[in-house]
N, C-alpha and C. Protein backbone atom coordinates (compact mmCIF):
# COMPACT_ATOMS: atom_id res chain seq x y z
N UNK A 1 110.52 118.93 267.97
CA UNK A 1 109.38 118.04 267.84
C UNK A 1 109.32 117.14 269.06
N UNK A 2 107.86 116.97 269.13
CA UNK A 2 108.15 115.88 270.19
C UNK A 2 106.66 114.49 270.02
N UNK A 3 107.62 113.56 270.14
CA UNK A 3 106.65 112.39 269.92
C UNK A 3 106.62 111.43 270.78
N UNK A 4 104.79 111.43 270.61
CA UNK A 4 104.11 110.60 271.59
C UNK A 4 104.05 109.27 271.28
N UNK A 5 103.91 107.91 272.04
CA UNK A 5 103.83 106.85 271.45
C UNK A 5 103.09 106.06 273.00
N UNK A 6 102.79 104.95 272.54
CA UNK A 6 102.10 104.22 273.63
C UNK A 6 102.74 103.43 273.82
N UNK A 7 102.41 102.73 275.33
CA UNK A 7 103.48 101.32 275.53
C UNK A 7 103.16 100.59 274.37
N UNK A 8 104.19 98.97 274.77
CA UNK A 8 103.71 97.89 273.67
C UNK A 8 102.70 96.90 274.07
N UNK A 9 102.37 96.13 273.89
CA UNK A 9 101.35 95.12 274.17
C UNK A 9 102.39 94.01 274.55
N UNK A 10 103.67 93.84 274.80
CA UNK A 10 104.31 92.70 274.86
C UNK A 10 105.31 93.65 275.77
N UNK A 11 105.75 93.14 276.90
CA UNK A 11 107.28 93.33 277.34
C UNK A 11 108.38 92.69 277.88
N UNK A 12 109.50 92.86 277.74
CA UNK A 12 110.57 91.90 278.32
C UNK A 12 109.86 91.47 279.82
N UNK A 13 110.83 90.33 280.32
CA UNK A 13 110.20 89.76 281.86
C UNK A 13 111.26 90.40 282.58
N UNK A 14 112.04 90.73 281.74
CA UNK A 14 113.34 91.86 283.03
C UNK A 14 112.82 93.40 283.07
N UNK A 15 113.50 93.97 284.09
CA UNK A 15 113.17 95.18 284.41
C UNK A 15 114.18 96.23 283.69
N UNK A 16 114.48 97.44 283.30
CA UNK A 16 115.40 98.35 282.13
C UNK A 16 114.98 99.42 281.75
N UNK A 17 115.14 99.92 280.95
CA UNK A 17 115.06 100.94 280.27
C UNK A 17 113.67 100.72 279.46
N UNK A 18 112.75 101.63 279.37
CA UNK A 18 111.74 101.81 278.83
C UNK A 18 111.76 101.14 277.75
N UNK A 19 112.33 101.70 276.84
CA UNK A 19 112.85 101.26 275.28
C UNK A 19 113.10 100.18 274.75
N UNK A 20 113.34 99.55 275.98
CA UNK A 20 114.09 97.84 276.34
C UNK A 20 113.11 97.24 276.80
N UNK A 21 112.03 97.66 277.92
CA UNK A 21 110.94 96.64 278.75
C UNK A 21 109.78 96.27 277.48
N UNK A 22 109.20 97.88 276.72
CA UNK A 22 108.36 97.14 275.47
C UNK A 22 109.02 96.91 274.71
N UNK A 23 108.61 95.81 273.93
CA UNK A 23 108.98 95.03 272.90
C UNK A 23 108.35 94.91 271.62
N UNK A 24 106.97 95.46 271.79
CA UNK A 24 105.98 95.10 271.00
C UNK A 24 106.53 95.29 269.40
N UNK A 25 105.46 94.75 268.26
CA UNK A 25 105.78 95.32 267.30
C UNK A 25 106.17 96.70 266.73
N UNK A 26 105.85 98.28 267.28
CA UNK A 26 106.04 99.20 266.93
C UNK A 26 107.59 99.51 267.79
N UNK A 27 107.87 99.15 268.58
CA UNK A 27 109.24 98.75 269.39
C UNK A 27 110.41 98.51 268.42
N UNK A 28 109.50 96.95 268.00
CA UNK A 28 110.81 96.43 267.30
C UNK A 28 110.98 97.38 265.42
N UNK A 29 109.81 98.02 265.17
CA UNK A 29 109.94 98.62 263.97
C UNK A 29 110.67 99.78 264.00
N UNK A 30 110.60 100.56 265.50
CA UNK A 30 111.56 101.62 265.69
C UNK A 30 112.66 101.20 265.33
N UNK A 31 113.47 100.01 265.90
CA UNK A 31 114.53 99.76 266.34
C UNK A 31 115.90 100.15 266.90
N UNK A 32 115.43 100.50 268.16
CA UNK A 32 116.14 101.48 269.01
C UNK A 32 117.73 100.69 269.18
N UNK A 33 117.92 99.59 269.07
CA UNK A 33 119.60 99.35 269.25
C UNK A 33 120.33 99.14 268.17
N UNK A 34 119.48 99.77 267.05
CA UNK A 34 120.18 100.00 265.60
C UNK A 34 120.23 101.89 265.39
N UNK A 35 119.99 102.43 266.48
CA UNK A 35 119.74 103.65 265.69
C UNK A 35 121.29 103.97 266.43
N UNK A 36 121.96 105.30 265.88
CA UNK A 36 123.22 105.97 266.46
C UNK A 36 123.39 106.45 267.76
N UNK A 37 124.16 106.49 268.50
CA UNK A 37 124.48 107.35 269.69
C UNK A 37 123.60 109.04 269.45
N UNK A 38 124.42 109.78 268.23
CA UNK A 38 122.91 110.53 268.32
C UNK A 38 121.83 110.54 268.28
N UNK A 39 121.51 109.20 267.15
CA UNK A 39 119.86 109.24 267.11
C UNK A 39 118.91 108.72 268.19
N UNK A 40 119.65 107.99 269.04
CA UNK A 40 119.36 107.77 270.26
C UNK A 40 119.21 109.05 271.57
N UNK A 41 120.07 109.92 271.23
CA UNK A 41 119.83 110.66 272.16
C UNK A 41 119.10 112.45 271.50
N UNK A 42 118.67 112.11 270.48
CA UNK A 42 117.67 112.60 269.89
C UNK A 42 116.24 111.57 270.40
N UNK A 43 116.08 111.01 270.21
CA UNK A 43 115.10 110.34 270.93
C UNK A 43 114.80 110.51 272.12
N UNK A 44 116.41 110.12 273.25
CA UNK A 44 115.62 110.75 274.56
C UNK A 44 114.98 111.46 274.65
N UNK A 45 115.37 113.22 273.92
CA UNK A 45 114.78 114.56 274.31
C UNK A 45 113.69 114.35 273.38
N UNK A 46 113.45 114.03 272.76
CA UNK A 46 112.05 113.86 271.45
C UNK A 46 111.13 112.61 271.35
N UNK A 47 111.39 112.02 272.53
CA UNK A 47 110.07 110.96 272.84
C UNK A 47 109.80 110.67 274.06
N UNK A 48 108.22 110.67 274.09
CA UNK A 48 107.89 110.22 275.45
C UNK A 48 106.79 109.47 275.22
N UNK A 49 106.74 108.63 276.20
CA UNK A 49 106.01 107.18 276.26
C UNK A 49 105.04 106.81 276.98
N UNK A 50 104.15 107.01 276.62
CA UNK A 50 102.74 107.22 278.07
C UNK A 50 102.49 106.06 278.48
N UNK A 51 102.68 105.31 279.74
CA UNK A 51 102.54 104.40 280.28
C UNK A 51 101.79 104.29 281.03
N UNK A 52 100.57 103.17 281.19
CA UNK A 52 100.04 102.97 282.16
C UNK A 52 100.04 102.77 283.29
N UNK A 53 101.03 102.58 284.02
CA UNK A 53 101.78 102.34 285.37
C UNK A 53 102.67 103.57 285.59
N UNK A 54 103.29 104.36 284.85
CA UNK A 54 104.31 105.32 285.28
C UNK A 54 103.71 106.57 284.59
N UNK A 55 103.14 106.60 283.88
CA UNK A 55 102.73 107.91 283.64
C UNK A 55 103.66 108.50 281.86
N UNK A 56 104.14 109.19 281.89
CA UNK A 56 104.95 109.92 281.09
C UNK A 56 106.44 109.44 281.25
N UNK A 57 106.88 108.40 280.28
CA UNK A 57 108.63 107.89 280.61
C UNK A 57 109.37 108.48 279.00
N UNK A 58 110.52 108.95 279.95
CA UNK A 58 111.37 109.06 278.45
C UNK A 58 112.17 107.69 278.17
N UNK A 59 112.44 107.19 276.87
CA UNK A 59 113.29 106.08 276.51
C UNK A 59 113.78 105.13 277.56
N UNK A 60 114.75 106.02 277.99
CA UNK A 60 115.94 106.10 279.09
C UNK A 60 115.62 105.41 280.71
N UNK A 61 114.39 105.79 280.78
CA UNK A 61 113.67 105.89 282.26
C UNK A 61 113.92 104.54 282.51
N UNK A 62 114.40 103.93 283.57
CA UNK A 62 113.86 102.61 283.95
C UNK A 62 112.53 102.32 284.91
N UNK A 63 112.28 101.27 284.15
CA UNK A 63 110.69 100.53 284.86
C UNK A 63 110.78 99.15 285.28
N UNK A 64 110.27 98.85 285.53
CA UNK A 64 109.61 97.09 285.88
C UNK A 64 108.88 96.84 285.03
N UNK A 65 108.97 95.40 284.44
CA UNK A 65 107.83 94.95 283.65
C UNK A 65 106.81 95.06 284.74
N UNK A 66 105.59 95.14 283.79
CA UNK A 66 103.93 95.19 284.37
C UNK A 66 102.84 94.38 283.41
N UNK A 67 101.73 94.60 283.88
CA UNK A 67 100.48 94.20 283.24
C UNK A 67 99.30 95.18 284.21
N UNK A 68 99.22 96.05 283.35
CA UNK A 68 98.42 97.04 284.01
C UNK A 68 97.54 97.42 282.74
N UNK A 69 95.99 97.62 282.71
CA UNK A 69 95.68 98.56 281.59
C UNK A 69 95.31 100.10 282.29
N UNK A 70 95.39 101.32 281.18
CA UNK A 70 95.45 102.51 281.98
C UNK A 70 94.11 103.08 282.20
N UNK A 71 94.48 103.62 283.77
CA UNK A 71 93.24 104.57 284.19
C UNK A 71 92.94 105.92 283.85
N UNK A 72 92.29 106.25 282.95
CA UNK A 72 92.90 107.61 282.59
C UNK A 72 92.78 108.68 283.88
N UNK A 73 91.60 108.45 284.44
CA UNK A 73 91.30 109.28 285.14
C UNK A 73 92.46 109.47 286.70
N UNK A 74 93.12 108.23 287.17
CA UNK A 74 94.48 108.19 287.58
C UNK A 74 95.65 108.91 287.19
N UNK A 75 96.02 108.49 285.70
CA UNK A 75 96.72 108.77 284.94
C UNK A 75 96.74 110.10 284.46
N UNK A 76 95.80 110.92 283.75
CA UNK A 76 95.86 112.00 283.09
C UNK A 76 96.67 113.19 284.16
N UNK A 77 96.35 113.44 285.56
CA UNK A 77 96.93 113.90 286.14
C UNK A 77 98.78 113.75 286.22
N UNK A 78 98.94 112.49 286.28
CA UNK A 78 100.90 112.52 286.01
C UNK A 78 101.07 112.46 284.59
N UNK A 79 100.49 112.64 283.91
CA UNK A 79 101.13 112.51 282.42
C UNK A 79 100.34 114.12 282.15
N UNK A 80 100.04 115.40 282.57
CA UNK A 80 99.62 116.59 282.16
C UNK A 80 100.92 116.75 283.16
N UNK A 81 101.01 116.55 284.10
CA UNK A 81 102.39 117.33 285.06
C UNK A 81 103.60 117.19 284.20
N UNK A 82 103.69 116.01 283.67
CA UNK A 82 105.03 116.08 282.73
C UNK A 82 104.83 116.65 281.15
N UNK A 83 104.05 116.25 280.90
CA UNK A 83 103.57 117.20 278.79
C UNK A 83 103.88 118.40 279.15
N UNK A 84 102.66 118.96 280.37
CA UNK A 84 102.73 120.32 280.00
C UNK A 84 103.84 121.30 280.22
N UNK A 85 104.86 120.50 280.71
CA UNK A 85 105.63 121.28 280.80
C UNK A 85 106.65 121.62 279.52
N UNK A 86 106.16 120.78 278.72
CA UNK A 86 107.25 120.20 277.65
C UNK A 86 106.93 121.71 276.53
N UNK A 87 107.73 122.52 276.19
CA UNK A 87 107.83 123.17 274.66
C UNK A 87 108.49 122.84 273.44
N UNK A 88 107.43 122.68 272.64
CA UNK A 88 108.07 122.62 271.31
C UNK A 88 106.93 122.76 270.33
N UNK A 89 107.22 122.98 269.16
CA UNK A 89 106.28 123.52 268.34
C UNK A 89 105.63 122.58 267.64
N UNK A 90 105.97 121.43 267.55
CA UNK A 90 105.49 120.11 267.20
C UNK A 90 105.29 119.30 268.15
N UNK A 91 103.57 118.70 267.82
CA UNK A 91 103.88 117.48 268.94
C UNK A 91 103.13 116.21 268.27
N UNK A 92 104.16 115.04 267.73
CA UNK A 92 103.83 114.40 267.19
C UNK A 92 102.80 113.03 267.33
N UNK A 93 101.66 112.89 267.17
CA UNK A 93 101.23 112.14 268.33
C UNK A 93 100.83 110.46 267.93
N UNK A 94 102.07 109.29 268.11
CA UNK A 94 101.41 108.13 267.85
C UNK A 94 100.97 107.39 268.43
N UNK A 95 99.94 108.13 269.13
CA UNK A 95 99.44 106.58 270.47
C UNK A 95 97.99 106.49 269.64
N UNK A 96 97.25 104.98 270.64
CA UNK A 96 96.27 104.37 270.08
C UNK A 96 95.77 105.71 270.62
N UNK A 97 94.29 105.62 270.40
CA UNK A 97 93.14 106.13 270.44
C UNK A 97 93.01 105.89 272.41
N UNK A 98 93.32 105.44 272.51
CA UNK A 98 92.82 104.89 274.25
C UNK A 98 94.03 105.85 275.07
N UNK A 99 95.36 105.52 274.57
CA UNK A 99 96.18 106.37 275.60
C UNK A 99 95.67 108.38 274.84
N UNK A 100 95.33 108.77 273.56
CA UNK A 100 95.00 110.09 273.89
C UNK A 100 94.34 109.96 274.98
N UNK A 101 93.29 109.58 275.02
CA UNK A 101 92.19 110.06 276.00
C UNK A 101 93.39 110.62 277.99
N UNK A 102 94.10 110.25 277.78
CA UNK A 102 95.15 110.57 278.68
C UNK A 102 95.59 111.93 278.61
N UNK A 103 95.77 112.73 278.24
CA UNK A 103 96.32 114.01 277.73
C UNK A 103 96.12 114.45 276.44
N UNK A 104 95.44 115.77 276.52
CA UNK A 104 94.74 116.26 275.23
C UNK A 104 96.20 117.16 274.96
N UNK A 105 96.60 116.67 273.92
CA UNK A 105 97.98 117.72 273.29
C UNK A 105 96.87 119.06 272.70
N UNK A 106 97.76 120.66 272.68
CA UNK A 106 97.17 121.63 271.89
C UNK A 106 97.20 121.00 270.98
N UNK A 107 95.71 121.40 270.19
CA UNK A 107 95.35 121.20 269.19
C UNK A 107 96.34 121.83 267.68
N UNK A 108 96.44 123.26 267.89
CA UNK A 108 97.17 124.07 266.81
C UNK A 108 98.50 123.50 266.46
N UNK A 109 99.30 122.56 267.51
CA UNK A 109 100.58 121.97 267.16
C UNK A 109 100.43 120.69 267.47
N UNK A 110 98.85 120.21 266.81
CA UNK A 110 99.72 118.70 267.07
C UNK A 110 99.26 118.08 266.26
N UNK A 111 99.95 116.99 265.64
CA UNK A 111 99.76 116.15 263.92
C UNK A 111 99.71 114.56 264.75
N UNK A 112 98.47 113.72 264.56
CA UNK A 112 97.93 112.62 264.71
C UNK A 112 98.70 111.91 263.91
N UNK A 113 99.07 110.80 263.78
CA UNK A 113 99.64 109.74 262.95
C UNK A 113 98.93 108.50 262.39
N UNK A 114 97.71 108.73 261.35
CA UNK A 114 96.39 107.44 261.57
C UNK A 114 97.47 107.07 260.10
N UNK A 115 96.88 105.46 260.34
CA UNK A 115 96.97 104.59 259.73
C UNK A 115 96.49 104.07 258.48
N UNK A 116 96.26 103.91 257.74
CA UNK A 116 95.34 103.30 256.63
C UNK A 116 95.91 102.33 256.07
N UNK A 117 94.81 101.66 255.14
CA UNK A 117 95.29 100.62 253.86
C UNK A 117 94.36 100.93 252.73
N UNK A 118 94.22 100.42 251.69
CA UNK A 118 93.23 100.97 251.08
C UNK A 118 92.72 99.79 250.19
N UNK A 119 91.30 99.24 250.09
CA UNK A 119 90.77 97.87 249.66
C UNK A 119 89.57 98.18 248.82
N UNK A 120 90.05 97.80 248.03
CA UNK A 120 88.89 98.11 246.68
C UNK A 120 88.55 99.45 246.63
N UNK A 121 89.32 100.30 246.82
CA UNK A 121 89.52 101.71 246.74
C UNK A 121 88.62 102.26 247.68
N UNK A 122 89.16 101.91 248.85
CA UNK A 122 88.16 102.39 249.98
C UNK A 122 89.39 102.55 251.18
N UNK A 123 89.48 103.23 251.84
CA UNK A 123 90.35 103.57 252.82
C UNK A 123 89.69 102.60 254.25
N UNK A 124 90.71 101.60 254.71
CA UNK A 124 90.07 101.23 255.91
C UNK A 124 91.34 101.04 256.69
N UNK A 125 90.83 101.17 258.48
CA UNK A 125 91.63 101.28 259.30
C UNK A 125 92.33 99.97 259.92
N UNK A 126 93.43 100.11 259.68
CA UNK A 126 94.29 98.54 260.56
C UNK A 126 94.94 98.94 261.69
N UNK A 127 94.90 97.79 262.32
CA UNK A 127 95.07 97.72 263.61
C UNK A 127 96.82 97.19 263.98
N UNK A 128 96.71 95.65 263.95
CA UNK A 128 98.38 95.72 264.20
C UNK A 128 99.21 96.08 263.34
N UNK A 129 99.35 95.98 261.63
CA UNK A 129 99.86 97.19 261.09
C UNK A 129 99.95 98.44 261.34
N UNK A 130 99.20 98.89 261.93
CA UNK A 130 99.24 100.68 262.15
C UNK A 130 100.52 100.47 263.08
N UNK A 131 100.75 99.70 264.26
CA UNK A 131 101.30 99.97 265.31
C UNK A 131 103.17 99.60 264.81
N UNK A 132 103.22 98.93 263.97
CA UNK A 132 104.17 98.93 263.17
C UNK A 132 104.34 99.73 262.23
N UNK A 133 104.13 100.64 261.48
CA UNK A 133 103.97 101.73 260.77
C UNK A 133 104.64 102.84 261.32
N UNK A 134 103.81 102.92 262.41
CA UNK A 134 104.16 104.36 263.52
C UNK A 134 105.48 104.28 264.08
N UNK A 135 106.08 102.82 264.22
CA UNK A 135 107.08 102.66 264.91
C UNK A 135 108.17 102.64 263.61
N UNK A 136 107.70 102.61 262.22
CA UNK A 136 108.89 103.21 260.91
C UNK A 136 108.98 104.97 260.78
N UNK A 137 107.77 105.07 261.19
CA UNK A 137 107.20 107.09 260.90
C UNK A 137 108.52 107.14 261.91
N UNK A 138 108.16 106.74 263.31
CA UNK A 138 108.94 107.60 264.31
C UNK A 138 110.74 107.43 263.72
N UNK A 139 111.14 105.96 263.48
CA UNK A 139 112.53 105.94 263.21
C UNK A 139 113.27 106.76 262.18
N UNK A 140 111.66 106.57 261.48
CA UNK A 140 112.46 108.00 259.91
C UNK A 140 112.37 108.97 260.34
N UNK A 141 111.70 109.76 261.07
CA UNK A 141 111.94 110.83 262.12
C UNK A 141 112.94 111.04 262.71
N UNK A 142 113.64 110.37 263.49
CA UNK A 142 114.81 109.55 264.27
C UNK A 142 115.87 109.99 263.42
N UNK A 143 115.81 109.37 261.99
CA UNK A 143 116.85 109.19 261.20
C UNK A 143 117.30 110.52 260.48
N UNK A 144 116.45 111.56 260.92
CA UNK A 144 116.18 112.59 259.96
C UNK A 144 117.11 113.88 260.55
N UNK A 145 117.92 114.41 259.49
CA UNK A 145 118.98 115.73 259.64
C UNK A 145 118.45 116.71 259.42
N UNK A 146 116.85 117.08 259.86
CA UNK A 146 116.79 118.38 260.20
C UNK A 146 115.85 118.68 260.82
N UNK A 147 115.42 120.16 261.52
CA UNK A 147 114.58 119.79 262.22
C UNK A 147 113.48 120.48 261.13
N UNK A 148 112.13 119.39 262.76
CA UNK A 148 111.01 119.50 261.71
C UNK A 148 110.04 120.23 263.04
N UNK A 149 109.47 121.07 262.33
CA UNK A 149 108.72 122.18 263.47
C UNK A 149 107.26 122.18 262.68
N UNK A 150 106.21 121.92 261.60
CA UNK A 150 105.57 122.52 261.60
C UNK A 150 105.00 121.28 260.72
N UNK A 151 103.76 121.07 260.52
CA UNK A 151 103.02 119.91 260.35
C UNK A 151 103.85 119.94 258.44
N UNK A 152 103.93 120.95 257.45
CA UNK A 152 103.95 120.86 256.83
C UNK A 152 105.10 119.87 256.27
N UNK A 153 106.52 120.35 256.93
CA UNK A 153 107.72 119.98 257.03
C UNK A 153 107.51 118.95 257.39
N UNK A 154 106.67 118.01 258.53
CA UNK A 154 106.44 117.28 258.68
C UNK A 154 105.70 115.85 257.85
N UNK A 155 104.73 116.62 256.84
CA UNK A 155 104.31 116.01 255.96
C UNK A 155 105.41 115.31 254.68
N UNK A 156 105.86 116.97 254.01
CA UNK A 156 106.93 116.43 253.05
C UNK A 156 107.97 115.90 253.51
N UNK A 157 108.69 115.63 255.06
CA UNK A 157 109.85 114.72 255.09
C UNK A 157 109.06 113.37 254.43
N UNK A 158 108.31 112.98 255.50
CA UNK A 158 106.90 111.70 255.86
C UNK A 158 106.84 110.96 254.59
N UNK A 159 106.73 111.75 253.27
CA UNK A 159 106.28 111.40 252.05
C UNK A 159 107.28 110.85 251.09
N UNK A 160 108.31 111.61 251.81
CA UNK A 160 109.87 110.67 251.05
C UNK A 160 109.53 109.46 251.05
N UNK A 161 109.23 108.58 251.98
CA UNK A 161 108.86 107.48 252.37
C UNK A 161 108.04 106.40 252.44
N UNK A 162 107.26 107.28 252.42
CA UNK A 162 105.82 106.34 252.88
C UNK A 162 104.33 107.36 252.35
N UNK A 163 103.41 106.81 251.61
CA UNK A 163 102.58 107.80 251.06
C UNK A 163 101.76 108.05 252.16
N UNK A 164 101.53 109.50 252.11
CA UNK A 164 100.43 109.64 253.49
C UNK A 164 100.12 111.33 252.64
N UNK A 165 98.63 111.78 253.16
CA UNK A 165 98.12 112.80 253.14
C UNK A 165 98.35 113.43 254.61
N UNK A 166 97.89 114.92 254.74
CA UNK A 166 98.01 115.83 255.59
C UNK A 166 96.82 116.42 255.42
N UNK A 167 95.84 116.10 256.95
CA UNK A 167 94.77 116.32 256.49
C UNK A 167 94.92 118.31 257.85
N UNK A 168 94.44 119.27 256.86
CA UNK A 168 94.83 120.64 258.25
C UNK A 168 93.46 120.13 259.61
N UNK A 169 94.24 120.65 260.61
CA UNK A 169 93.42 120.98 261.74
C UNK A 169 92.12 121.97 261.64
N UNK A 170 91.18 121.46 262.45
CA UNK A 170 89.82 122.26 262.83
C UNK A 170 89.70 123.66 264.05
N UNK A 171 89.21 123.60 264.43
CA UNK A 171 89.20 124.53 265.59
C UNK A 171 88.79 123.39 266.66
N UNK A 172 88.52 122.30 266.14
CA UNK A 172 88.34 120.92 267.37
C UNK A 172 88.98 119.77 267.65
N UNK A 173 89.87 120.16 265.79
CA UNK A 173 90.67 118.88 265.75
C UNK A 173 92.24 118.93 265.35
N UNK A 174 93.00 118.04 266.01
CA UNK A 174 94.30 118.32 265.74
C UNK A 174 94.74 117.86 263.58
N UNK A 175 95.70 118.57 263.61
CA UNK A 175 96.20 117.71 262.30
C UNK A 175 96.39 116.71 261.91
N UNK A 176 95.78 115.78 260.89
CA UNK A 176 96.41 114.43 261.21
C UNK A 176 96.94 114.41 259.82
N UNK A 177 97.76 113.23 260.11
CA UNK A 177 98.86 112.60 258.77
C UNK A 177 98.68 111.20 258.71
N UNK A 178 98.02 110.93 257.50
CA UNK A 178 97.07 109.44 256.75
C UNK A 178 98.26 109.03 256.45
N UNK A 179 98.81 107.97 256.81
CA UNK A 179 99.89 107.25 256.39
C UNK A 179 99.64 105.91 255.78
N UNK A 180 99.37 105.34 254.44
CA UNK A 180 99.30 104.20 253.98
C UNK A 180 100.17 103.51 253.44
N UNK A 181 99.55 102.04 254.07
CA UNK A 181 100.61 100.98 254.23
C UNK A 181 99.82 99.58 253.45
């Protein structure tokens, strides 16, 4: 599997390790200096971090803090040189809506991560919750002893946890997984 995530909206004022420079809320919900030596280095190989200044960083990568917002049209070019090279049969995808527009993952393997809440029995979309959400999806991912290759597997780990639907892919649209919070 491999999962996508966006920078944070907040980052350390020192320069480090990816993992370390954002901070944001979905950062701190991962919580990368609580997870294991393996689950950490399950992460290296199973996350990448689309940045507006660097393009495609794994965990690990060191950066400089910045304040940049992204160009896609800059950008999409170094962040397709590094995706496409990437195989795996899953590609998990939790970035906002603004970093897709950066790299279109295949459609046939790739499961969206949307957000919901649900208010007077109406499904509506949140915003800084979602980004904390995604950053529990990814750690229970993280945390997880087996692998997960195929949206389905993906769904029923997901559901141990946290209620979410699995909505299938179109011929236009990737899979997504409704996660409510």
């Amino acid at each position: 599997m491999l999962i996508l995530l966006p920078p944070s909206e907040k980052k350390s004022a020192t320069p480090g390790p990816a993992i370390e420079v954002y901070t944001g809320v979905l950062y701190a919900a991962l919580g990368w200096a609580t997870l294991s030596e393996a689950e950490q280095r399950l992460a290296q190989s199973s996350m990448v971090i689309i940045s507006a200044k660097y393009g495609a960083l794994r965990p690990l990568d060191p950066i400089e803090p910045y304040k940049e917002k992204i160009v896609n049209k800059e950008m999409a070019p170094k962040v397709a040189a590094v995706l496409d090279e990437i195989t795996t049969e899953l590609i998990i995808d939790c970035r906002s809506s603004t970093y897709q527009t950066v790299w279109q993952s295949p459609i046939e393997k790739t499961v969206e991560v949307k957000v919901f809440t649900t208010v007077g029995g109406e499904k509506k979309v949140i915003t800084h919750m979602s980004k904390k959400t995604r950053g529990e999806v990814t750690r229970h991912l993280l945390l997880s002893e087996i692998e997960i290759a195929t949206p389905q597997q993906l769904h029923a780990y997901v559901s141990k946890s946290f209620s979410c639907e699995l909505i299938e892919a179109t011929a236009k649209e990737p899979w997504v997984l409704e996660v409510y919070c």
